[in-house]
N, C-alpha and C. Protein backbone atom coordinates (compact mmCIF):
# COMPACT_ATOMS: atom_id res chain seq x y z
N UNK A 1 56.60 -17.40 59.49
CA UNK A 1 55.66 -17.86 60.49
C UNK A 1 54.65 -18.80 59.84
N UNK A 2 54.44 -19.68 60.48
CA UNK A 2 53.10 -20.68 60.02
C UNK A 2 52.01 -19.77 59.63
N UNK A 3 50.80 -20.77 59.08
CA UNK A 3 49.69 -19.77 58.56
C UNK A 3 48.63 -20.27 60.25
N UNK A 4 48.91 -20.86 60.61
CA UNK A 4 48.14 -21.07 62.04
C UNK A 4 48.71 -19.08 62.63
N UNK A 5 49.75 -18.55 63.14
CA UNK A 5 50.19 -18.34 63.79
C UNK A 5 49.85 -16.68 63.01
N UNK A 6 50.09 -16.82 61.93
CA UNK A 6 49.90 -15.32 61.08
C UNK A 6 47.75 -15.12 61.07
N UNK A 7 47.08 -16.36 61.15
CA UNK A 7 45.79 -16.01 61.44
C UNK A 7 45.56 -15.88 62.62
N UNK A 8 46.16 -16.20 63.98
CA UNK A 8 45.77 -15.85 65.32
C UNK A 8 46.29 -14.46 65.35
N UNK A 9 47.19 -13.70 64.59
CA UNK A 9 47.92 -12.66 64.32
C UNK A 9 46.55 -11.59 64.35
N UNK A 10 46.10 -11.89 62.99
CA UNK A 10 44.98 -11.21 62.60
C UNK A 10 43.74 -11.16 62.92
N UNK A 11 43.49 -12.53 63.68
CA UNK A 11 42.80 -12.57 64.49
C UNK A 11 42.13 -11.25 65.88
N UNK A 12 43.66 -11.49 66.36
CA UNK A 12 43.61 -10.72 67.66
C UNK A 12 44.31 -9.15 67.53
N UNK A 13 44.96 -8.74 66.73
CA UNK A 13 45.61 -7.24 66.27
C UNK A 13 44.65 -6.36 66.80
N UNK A 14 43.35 -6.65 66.74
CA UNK A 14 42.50 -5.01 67.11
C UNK A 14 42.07 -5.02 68.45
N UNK A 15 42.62 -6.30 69.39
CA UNK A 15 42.58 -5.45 70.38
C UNK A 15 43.71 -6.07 71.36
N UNK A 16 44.88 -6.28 70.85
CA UNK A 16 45.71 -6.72 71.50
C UNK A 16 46.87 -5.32 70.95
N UNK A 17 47.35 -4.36 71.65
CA UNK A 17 48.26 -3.65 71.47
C UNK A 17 49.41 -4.14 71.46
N UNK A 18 50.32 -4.48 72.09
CA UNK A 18 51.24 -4.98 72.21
C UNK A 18 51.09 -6.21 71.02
N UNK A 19 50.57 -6.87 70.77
CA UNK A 19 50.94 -7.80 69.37
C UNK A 19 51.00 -6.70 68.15
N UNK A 20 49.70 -5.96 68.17
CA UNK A 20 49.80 -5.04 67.23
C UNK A 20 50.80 -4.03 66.72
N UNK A 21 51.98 -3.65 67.86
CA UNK A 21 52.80 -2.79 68.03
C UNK A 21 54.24 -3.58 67.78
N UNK A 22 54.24 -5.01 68.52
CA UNK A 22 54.80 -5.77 67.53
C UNK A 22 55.06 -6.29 66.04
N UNK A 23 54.03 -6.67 65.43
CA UNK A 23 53.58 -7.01 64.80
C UNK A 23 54.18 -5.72 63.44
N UNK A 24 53.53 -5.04 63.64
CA UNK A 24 54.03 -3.65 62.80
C UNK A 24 55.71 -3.93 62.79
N UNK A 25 55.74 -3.50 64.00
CA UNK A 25 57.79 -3.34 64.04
C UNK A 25 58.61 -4.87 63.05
N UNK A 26 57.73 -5.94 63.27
CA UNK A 26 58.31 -7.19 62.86
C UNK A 26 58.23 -7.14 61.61
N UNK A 27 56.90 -6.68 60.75
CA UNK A 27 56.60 -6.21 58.92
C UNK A 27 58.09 -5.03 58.67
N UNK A 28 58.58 -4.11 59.73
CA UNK A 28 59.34 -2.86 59.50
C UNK A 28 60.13 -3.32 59.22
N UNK A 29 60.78 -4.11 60.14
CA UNK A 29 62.13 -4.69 59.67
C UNK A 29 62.38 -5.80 58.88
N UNK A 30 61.34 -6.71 58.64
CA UNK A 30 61.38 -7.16 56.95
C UNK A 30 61.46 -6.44 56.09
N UNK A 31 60.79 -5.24 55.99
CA UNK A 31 61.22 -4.38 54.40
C UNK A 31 62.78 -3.81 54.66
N UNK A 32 63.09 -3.48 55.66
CA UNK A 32 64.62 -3.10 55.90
C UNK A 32 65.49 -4.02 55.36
N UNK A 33 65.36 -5.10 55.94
CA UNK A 33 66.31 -6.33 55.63
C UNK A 33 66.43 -6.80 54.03
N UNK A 34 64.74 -6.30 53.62
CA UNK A 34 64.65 -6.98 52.04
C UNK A 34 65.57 -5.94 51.35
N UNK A 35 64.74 -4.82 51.64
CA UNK A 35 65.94 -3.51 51.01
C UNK A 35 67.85 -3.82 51.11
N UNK A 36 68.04 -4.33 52.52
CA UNK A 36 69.55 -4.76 52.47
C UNK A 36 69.97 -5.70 51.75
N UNK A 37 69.00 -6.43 51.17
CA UNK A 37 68.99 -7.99 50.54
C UNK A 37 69.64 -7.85 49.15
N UNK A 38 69.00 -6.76 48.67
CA UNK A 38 68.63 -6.50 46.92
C UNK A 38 70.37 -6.09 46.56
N UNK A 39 71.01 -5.28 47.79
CA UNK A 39 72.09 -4.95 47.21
C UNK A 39 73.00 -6.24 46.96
N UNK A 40 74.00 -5.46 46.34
CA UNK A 40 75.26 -7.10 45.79
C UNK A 40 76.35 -6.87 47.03
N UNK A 41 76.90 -6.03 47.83
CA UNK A 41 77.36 -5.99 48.68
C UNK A 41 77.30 -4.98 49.71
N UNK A 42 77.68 -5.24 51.08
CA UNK A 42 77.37 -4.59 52.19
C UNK A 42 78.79 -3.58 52.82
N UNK A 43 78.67 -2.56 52.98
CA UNK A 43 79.84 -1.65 53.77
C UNK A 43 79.17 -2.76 54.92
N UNK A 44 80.83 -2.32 55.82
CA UNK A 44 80.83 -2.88 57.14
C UNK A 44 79.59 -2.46 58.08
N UNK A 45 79.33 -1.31 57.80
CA UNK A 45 78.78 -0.54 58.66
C UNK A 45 77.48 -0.97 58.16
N UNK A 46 77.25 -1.41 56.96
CA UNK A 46 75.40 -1.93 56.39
C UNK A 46 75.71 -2.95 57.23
N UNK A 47 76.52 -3.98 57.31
CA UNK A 47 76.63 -5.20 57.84
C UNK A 47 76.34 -5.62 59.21
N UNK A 48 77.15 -4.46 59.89
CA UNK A 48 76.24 -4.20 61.29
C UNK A 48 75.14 -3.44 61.59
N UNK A 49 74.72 -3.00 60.88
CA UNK A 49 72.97 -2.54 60.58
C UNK A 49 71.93 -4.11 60.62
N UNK A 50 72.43 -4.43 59.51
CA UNK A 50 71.63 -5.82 59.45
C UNK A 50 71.52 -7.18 60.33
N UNK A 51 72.74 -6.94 60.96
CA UNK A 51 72.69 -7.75 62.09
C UNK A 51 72.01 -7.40 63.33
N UNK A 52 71.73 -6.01 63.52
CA UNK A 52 71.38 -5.36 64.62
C UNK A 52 70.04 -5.43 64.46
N UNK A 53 69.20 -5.66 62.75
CA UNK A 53 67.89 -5.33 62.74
C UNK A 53 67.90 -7.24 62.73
N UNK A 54 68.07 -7.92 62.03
CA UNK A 54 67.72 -9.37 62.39
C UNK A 54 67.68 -9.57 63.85
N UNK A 55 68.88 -9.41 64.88
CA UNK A 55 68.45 -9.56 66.18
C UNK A 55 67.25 -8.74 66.86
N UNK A 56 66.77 -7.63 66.67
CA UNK A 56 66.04 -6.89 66.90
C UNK A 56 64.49 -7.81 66.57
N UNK A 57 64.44 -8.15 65.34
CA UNK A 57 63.66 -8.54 64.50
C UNK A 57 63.56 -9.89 65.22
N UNK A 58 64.42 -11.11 66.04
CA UNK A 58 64.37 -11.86 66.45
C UNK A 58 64.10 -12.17 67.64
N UNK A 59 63.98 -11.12 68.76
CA UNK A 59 63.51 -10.81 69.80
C UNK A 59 62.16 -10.54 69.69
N UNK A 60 61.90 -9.78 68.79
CA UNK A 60 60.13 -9.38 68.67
C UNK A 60 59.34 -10.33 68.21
N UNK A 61 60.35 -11.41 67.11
CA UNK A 61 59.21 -12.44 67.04
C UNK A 61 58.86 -13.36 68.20
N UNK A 62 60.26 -13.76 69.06
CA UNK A 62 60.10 -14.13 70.37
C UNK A 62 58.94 -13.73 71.35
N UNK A 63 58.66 -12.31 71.22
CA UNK A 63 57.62 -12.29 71.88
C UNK A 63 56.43 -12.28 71.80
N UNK A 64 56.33 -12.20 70.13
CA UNK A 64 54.86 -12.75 69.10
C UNK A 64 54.38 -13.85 69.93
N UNK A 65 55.76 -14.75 69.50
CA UNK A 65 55.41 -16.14 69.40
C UNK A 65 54.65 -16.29 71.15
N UNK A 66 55.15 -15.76 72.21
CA UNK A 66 54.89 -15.87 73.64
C UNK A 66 53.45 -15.10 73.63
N UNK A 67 53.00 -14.33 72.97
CA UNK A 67 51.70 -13.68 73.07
C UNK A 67 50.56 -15.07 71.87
N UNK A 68 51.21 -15.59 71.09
CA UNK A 68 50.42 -16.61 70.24
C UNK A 68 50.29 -17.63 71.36
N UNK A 69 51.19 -18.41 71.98
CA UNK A 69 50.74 -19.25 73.08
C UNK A 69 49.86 -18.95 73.72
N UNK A 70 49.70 -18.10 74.10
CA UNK A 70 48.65 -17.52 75.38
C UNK A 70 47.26 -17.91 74.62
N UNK A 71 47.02 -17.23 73.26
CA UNK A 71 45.72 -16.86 72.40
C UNK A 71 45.58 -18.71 72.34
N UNK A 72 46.64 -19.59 71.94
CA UNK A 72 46.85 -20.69 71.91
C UNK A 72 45.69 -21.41 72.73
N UNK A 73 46.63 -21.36 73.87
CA UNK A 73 45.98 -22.27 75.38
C UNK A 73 44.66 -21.59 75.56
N UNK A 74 44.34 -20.03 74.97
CA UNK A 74 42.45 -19.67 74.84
C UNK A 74 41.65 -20.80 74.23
N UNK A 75 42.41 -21.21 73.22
CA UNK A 75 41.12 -21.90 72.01
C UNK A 75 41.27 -22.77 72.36
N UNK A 76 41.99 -23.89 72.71
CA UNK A 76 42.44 -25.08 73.35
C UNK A 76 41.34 -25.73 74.53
């Protein structure tokens, strides 16, 4: 994420729940993914783990990003 987008982040976390609840889940599944990263190879079954948490992980930033617009068009 940009550093514009990670300071409206921190910005607004204490009283925006839903970013905050995002936000958490989106840090969760970066350490998941890093943890899947480190190994040298994946069982099938890690493989569809990791695909399931990147899409997961790619939906939630989707809706970061739709809650940053909003904070956006505030300061604007």
């Amino acid at each position: 994420m940009e550093q514009q987008d990670l300071e409206l982040i921190a910005a607004n976390l204490g009283h925006d729940e839903e970013l905050k609840s995002l936000w958490e889940e989106h840090v969760g599944f970066e350490k998941i993914l890093e943890r899947y990263s480190g190994k040298a190879a994946l069982s099938p079954a890690e493989d569809l783990e990791v695909k399931e948490y990147k899409k997961k992980k790619l939906a939630g930033k989707t809706r970061i990003q739709t809650l940053l617009e909003k904070y956006k068009r505030q300061e604007g």
